[in-house]
PDB file of N, CA and C in Angstrom:
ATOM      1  N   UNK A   1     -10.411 -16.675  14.315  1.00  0.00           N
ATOM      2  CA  UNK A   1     -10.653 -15.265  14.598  1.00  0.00           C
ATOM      3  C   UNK A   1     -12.149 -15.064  14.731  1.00  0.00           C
ATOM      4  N   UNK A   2     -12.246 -14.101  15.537  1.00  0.00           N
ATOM      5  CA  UNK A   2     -14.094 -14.111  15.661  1.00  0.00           C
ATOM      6  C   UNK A   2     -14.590 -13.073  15.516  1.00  0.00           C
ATOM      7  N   UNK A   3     -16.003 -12.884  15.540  1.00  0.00           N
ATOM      8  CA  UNK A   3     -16.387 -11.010  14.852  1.00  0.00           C
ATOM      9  C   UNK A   3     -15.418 -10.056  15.088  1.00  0.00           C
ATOM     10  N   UNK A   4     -15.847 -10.288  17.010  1.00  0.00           N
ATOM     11  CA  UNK A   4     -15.217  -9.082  17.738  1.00  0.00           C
ATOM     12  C   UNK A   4     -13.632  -8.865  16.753  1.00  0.00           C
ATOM     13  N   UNK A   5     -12.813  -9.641  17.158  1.00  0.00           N
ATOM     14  CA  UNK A   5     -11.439  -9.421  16.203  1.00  0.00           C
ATOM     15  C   UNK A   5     -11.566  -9.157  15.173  1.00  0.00           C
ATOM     16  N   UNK A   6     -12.227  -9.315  14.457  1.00  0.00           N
ATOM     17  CA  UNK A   6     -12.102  -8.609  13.208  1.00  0.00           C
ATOM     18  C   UNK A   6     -12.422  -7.173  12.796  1.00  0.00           C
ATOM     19  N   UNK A   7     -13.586  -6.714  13.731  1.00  0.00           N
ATOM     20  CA  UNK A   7     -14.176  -5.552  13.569  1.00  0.00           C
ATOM     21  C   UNK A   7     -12.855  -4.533  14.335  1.00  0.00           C
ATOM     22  N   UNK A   8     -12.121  -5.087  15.067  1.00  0.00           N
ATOM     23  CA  UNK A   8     -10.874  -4.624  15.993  1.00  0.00           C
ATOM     24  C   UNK A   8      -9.743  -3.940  15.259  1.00  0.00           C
ATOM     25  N   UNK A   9      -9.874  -5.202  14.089  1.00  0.00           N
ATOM     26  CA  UNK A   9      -9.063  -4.663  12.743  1.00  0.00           C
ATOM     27  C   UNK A   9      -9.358  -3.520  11.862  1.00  0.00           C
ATOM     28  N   UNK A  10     -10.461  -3.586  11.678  1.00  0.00           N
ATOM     29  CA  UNK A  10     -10.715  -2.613  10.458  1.00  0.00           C
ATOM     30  C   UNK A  10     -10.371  -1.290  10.322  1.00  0.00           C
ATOM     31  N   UNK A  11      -9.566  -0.859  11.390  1.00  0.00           N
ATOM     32  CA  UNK A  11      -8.558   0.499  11.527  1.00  0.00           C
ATOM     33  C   UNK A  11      -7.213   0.222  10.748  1.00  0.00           C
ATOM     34  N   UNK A  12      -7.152  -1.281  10.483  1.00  0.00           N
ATOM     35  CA  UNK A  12      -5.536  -1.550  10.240  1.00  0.00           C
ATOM     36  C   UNK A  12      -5.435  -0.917   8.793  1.00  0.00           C
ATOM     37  N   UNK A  13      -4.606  -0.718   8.279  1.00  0.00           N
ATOM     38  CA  UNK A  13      -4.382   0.038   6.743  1.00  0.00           C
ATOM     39  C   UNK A  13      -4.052  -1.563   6.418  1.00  0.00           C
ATOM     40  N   UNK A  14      -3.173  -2.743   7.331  1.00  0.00           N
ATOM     41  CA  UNK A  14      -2.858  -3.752   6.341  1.00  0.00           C
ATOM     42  C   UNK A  14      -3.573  -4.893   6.413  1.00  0.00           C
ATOM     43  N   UNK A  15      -5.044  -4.785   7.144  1.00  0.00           N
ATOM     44  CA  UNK A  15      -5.792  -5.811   7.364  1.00  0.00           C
ATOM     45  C   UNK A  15      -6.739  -6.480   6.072  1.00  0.00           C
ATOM     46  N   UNK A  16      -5.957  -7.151   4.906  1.00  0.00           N
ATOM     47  CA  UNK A  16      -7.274  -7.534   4.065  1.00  0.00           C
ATOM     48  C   UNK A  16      -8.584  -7.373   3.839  1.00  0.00           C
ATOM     49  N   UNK A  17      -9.089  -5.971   4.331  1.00  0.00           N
ATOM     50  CA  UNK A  17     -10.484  -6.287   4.061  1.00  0.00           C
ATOM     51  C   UNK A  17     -11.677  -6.565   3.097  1.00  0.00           C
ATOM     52  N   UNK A  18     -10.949  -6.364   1.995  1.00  0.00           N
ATOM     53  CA  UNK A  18     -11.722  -6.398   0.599  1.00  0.00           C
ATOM     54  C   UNK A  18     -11.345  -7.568  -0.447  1.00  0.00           C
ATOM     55  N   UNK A  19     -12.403  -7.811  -0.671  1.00  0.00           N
ATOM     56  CA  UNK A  19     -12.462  -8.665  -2.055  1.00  0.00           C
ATOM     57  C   UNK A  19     -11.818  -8.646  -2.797  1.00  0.00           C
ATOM     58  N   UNK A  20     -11.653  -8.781  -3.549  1.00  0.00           N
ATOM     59  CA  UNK A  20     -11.390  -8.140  -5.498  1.00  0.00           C
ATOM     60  C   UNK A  20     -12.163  -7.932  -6.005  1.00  0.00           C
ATOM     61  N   UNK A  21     -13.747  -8.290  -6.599  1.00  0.00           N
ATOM     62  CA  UNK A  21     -14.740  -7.445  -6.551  1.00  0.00           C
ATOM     63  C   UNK A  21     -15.123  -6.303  -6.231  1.00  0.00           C
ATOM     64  N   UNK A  22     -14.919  -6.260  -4.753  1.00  0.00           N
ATOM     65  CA  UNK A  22     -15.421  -4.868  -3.777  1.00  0.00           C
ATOM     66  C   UNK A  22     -13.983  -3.857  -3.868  1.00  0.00           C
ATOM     67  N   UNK A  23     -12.929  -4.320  -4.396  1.00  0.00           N
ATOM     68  CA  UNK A  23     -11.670  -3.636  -4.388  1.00  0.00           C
ATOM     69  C   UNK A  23     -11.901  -2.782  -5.576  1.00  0.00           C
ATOM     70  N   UNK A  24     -11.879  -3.686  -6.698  1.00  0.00           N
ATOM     71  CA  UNK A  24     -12.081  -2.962  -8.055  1.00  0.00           C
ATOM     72  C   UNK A  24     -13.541  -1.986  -8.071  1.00  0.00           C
ATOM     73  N   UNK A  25     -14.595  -2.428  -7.415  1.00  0.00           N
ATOM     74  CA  UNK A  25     -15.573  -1.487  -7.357  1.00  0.00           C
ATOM     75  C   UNK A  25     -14.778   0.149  -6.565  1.00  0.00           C
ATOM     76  N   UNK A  26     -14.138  -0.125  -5.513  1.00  0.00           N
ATOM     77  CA  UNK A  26     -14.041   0.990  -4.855  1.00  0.00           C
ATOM     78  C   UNK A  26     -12.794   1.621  -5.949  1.00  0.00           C
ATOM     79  N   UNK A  27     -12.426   0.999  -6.583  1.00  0.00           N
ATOM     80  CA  UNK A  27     -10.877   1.857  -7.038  1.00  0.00           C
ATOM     81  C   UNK A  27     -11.902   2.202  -8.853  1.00  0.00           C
ATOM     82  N   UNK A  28     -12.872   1.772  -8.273  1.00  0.00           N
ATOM     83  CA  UNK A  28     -13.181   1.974 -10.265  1.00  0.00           C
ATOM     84  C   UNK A  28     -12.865   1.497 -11.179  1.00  0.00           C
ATOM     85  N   UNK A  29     -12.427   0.056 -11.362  1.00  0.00           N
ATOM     86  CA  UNK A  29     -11.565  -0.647 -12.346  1.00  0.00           C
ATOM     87  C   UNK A  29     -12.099  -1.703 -12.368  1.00  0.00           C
ATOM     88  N   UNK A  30     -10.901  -2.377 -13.176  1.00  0.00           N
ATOM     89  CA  UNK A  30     -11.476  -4.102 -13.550  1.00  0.00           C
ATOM     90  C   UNK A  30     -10.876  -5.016 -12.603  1.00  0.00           C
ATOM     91  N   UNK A  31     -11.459  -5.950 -12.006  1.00  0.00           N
ATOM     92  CA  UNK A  31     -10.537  -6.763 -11.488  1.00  0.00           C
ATOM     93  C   UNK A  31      -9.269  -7.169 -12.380  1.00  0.00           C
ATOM     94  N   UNK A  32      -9.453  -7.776 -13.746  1.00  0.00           N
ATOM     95  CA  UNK A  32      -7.960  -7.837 -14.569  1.00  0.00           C
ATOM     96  C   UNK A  32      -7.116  -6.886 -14.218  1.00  0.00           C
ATOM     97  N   UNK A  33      -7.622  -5.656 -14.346  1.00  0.00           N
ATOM     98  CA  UNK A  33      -5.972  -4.240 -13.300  1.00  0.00           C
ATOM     99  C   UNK A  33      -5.723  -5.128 -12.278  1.00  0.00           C
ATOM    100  N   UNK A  34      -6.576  -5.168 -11.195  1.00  0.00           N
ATOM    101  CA  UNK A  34      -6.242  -5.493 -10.333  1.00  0.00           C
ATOM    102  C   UNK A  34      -5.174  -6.887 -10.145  1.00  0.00           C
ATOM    103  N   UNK A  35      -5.611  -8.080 -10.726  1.00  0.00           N
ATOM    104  CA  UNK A  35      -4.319  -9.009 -11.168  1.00  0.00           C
ATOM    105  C   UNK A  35      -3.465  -8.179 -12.288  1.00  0.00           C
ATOM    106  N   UNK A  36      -3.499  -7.465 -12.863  1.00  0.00           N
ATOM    107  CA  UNK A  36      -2.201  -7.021 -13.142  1.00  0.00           C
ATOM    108  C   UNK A  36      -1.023  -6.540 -12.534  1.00  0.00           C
ATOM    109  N   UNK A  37      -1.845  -5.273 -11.280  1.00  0.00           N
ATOM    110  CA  UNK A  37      -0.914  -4.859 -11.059  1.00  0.00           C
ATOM    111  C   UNK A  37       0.046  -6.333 -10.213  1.00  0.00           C
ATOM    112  N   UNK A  38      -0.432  -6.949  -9.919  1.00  0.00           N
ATOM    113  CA  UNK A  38      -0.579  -8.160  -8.771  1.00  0.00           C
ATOM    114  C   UNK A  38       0.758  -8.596  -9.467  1.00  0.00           C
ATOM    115  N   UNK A  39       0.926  -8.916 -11.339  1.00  0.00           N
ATOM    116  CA  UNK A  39       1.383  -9.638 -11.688  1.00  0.00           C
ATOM    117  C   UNK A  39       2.995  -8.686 -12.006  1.00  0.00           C
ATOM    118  N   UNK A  40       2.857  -7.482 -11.220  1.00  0.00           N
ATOM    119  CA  UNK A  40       3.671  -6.576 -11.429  1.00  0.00           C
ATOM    120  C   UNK A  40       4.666  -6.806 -10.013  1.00  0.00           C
ATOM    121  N   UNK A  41       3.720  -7.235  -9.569  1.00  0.00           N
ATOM    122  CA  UNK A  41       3.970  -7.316  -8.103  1.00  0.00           C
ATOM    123  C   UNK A  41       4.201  -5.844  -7.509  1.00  0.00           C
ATOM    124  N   UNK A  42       3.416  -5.264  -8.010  1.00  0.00           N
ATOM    125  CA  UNK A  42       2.937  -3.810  -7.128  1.00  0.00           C
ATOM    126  C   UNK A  42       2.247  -4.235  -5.831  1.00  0.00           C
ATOM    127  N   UNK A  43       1.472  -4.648  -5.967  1.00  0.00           N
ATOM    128  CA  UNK A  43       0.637  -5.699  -4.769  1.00  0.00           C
ATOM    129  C   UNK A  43       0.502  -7.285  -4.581  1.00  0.00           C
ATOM    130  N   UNK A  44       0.602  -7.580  -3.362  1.00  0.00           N
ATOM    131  CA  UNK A  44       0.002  -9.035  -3.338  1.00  0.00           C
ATOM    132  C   UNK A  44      -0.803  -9.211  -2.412  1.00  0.00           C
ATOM    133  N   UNK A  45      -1.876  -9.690  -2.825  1.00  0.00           N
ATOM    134  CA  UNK A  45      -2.508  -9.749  -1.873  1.00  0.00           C
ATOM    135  C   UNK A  45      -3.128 -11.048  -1.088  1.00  0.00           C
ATOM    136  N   UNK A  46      -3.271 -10.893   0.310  1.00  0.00           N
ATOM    137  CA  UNK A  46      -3.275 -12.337   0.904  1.00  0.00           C
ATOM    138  C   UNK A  46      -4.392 -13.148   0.416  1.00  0.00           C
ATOM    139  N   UNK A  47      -4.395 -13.906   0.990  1.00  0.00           N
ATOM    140  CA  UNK A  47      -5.689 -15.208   0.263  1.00  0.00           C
ATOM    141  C   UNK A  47      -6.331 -15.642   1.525  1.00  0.00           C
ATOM    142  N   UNK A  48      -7.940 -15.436   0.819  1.00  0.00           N
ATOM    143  CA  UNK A  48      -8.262 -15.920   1.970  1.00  0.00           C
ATOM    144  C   UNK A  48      -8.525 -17.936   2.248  1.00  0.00           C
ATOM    145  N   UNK A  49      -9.046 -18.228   3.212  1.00  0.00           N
ATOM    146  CA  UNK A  49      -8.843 -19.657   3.166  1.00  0.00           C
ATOM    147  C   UNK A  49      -9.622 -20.437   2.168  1.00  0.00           C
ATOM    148  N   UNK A  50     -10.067 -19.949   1.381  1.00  0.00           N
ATOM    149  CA  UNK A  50     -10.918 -20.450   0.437  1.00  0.00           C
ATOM    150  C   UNK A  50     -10.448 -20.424  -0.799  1.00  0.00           C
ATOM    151  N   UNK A  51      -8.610 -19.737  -0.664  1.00  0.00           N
ATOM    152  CA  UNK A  51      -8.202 -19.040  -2.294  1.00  0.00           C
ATOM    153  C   UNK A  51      -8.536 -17.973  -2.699  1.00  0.00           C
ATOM    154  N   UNK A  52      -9.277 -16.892  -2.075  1.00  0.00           N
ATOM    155  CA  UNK A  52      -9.705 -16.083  -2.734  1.00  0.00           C
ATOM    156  C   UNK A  52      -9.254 -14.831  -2.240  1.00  0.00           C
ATOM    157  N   UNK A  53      -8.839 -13.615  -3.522  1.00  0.00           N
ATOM    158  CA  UNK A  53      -7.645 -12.869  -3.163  1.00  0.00           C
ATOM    159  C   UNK A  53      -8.239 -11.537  -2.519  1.00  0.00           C
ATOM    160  N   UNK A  54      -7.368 -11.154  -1.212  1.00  0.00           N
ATOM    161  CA  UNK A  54      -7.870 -10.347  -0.163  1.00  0.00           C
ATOM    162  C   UNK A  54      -7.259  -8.861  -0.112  1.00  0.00           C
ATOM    163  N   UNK A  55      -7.445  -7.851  -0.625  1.00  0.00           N
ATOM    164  CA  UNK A  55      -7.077  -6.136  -0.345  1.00  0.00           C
ATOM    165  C   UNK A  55      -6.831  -5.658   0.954  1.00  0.00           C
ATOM    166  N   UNK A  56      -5.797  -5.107   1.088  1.00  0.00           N
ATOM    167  CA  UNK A  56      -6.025  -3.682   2.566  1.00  0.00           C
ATOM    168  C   UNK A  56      -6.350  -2.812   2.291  1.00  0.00           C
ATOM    169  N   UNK A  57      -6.722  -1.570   2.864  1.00  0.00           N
ATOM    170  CA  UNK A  57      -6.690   0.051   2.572  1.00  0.00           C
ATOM    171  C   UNK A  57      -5.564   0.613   2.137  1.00  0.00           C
ATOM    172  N   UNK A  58      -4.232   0.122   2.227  1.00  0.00           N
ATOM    173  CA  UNK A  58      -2.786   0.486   1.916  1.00  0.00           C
ATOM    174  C   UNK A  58      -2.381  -0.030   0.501  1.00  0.00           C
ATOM    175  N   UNK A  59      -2.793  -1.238   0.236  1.00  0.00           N
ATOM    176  CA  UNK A  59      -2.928  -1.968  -1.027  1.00  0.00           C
ATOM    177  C   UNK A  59      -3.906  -0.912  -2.087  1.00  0.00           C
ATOM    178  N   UNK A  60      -5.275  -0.887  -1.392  1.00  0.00           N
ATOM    179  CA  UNK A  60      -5.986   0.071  -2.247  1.00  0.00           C
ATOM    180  C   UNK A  60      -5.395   1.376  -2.850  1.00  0.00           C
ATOM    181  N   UNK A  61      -4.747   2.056  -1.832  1.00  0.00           N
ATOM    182  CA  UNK A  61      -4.084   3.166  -2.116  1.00  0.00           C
ATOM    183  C   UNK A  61      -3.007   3.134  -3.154  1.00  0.00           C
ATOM    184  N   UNK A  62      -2.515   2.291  -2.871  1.00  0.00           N
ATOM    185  CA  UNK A  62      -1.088   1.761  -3.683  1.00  0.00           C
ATOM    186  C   UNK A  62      -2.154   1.417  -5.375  1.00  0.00           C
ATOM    187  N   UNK A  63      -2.702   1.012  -5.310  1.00  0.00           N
ATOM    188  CA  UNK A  63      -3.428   0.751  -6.603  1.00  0.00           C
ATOM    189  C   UNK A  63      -4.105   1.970  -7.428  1.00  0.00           C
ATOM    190  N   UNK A  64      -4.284   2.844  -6.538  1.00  0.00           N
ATOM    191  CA  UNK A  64      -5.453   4.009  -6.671  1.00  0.00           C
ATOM    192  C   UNK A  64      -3.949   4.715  -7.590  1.00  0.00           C
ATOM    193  N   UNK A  65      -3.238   4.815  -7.276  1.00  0.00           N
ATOM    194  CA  UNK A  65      -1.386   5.761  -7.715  1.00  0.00           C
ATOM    195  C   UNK A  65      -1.680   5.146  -9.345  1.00  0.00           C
ATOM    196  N   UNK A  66      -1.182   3.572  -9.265  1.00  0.00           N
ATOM    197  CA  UNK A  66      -1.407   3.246 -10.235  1.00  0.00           C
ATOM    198  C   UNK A  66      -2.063   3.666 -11.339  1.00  0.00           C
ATOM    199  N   UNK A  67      -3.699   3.431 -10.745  1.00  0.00           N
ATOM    200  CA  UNK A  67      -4.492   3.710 -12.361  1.00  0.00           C
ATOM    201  C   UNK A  67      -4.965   4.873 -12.500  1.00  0.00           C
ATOM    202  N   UNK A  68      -4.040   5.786 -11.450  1.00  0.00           N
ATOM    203  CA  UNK A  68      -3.500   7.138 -12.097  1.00  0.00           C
ATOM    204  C   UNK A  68      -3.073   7.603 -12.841  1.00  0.00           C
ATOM    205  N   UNK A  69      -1.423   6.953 -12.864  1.00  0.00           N
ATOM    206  CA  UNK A  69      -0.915   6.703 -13.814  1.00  0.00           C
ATOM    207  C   UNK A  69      -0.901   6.006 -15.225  1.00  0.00           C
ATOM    208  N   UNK A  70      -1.996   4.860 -15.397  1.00  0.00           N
ATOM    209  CA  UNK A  70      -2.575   4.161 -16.138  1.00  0.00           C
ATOM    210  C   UNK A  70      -3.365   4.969 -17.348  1.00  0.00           C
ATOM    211  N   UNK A  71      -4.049   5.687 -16.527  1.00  0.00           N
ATOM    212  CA  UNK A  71      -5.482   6.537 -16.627  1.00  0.00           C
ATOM    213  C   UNK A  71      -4.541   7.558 -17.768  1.00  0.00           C
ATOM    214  N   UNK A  72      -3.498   8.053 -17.141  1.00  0.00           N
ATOM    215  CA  UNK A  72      -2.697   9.449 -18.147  1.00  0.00           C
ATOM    216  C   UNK A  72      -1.906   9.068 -19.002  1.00  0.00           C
ATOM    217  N   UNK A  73      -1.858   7.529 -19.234  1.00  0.00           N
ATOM    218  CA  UNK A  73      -1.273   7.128 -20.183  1.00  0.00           C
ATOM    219  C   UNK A  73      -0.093   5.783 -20.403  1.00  0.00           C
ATOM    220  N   UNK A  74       0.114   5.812 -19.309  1.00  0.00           N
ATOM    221  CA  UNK A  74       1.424   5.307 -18.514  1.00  0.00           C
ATOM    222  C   UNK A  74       1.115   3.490 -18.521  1.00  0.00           C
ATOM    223  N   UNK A  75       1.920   2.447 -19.369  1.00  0.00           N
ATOM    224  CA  UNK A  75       2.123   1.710 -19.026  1.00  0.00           C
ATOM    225  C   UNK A  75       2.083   0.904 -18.058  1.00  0.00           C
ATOM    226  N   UNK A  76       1.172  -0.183 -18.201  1.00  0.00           N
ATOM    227  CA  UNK A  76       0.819  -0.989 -16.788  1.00  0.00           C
ATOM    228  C   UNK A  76       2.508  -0.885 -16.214  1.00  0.00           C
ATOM    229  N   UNK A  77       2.989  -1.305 -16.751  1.00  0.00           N
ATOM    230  CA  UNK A  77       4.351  -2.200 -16.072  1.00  0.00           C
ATOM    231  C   UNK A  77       5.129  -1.009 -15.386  1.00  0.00           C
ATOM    232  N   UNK A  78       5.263   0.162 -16.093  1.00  0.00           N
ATOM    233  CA  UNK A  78       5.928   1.376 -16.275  1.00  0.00           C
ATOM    234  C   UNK A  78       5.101   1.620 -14.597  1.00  0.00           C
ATOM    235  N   UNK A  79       3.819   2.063 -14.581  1.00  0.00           N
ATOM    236  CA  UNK A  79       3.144   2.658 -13.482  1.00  0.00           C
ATOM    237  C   UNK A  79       3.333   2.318 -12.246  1.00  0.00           C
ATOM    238  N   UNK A  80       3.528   0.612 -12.442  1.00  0.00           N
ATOM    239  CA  UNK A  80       4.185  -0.371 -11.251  1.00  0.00           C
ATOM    240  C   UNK A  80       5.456   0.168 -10.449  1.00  0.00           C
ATOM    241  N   UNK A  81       6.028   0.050 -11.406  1.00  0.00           N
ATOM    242  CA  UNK A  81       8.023   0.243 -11.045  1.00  0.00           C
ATOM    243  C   UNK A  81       8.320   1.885 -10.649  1.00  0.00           C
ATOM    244  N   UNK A  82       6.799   2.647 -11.131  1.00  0.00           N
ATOM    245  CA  UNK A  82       6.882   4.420 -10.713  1.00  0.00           C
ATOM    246  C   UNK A  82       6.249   4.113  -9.234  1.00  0.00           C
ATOM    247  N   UNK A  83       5.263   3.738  -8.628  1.00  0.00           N
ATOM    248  CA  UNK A  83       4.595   3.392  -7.632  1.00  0.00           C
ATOM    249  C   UNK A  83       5.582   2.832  -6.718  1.00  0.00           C
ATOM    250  N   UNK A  84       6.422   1.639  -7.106  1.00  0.00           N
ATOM    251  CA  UNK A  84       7.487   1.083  -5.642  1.00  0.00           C
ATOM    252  C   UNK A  84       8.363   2.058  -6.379  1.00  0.00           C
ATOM    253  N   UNK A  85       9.010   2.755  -6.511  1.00  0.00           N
ATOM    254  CA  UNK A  85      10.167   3.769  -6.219  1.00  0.00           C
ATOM    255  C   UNK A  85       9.526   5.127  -5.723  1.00  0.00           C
ATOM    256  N   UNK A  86       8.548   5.284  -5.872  1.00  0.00           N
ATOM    257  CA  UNK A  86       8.045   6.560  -4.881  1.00  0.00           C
ATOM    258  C   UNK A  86       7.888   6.357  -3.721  1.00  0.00           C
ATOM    259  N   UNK A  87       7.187   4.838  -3.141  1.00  0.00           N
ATOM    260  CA  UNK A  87       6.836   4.167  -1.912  1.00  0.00           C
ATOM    261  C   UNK A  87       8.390   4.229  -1.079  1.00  0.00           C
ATOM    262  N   UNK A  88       9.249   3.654  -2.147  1.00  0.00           N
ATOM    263  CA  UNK A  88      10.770   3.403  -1.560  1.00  0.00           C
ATOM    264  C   UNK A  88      11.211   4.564  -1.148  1.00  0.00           C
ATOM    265  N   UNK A  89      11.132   5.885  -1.882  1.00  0.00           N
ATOM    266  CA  UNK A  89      11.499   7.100  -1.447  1.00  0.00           C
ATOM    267  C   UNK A  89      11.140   7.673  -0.286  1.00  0.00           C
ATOM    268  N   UNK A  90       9.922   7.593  -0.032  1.00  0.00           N
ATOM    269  CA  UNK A  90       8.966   7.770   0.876  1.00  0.00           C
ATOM    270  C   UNK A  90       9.404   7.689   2.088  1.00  0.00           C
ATOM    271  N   UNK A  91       9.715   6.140   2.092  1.00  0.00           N
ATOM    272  CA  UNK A  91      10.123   5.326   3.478  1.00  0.00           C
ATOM    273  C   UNK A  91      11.765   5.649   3.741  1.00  0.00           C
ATOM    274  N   UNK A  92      12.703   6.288   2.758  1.00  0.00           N
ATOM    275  CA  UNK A  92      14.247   6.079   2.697  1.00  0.00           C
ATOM    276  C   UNK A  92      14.017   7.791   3.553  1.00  0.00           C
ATOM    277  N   UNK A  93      12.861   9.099   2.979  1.00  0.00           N
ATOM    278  CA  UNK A  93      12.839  10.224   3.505  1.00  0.00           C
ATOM    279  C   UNK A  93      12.211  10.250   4.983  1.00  0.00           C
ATOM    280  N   UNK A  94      11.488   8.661   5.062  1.00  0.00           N
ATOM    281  CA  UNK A  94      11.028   9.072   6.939  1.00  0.00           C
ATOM    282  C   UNK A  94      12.204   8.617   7.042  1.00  0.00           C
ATOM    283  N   UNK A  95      12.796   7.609   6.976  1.00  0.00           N
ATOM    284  CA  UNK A  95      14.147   6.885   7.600  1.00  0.00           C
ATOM    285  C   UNK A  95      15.331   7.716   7.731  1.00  0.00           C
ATOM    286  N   UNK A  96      15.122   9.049   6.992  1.00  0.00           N
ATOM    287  CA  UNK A  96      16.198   9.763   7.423  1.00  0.00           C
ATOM    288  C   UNK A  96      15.944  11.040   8.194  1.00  0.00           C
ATOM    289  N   UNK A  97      14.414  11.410   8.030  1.00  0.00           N
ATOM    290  CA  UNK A  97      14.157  12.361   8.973  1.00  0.00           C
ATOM    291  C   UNK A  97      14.503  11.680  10.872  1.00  0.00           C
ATOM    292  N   UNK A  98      13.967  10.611  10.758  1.00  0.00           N
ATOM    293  CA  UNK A  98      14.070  10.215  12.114  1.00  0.00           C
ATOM    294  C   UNK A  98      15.239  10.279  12.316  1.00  0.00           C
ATOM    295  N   UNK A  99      16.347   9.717  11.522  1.00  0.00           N
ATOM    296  CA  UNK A  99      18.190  10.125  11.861  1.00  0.00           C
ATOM    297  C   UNK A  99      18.167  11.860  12.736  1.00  0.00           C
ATOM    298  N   UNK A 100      17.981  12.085  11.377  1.00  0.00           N
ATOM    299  CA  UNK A 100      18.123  14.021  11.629  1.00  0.00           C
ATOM    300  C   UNK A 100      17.515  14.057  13.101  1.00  0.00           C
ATOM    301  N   UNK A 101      16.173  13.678  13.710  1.00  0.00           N
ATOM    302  CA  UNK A 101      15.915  13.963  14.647  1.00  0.00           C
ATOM    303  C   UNK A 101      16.741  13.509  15.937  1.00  0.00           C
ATOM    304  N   UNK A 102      17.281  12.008  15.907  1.00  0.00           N
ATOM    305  CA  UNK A 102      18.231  11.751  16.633  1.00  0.00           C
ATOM    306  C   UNK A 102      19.428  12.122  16.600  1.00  0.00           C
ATOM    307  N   UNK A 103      19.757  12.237  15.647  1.00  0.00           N
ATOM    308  CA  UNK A 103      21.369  12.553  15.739  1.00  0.00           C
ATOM    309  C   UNK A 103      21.537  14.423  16.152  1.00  0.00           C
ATOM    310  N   UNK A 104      20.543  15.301  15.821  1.00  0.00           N
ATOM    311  CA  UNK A 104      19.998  16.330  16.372  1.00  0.00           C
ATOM    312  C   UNK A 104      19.996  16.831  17.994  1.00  0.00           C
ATOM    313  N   UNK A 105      19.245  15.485  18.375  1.00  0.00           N
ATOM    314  CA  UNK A 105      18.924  15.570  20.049  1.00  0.00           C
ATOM    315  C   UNK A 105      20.070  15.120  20.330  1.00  0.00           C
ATOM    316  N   UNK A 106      21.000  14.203  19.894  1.00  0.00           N
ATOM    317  CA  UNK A 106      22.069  13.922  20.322  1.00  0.00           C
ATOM    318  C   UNK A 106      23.274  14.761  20.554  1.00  0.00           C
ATOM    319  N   UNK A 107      23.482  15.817  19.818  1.00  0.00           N
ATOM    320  CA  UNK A 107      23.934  16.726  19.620  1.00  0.00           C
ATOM    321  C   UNK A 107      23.950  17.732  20.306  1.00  0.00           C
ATOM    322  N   UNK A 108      23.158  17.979  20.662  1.00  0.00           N
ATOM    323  CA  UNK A 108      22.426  19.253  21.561  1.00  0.00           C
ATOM    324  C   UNK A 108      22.878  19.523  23.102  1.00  0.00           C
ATOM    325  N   UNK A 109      23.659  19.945  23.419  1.00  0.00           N
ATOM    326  CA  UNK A 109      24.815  20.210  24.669  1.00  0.00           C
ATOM    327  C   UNK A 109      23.591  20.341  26.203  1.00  0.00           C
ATOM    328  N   UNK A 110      24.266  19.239  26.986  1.00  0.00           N
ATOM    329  CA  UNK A 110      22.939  19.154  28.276  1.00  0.00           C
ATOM    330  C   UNK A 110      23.451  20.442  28.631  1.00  0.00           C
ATOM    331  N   UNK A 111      21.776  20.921  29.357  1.00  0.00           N
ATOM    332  CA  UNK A 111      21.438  22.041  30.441  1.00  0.00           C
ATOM    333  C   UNK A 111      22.187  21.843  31.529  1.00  0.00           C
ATOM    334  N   UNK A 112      22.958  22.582  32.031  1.00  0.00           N
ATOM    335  CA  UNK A 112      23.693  22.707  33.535  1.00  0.00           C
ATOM    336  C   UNK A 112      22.477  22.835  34.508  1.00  0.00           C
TER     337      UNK A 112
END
């Protein structure tokens, strides 16, 4: 991959761009959260070719929920398993709005 491509990426929400260093700096934490939540498997994050573990902006976000929840009290493990069932909800309420919208238009008696 070469500059140009990469800089191409940096719009992607799932493009690795961060460290773990520069991750935990931006989220305010310790890298240890950060392998925690990892070990929660709230996140995983890719590796880069050297072994060394790589963030997206979507990952960040997903982490940021977390030591939200962390922060008010909430159990690493607990905060994890609240984070993927909200994510899951999330995606089950677009997955059914888009139904509603098709099955909607489908519905809808053609113009003479």
């Amino acid at each position: 991959m070469t500059a140009d491509d990469s800089f191409g990426r940096l719009d992607d929400d799932d493009y690795p761009a961060y460290t773990m260093g520069r991750a935990a700096d931006i989220l305010g934490t310790t890298q240890g959260f950060l392998r925690a939540i990892g070990e929660h498997r709230l996140i995983t994050p890719l590796r880069s070719a050297g072994g060394h573990r790589r963030h997206s902006r979507y990952q960040l976000r997903i982490a940021a929920r977390a030591r939200e929840l962390v922060d008010n009290g909430t159990p690493v493990e607990a905060a994890c398993r609240i984070v993927i069932l909200e994510d899951q909800l999330e995606e089950a309420q677009r997955i059914n709005a888009a139904y509603r919208r098709t099955a909607g238009a489908s519905s809808v008696p053609a113009a003479c």
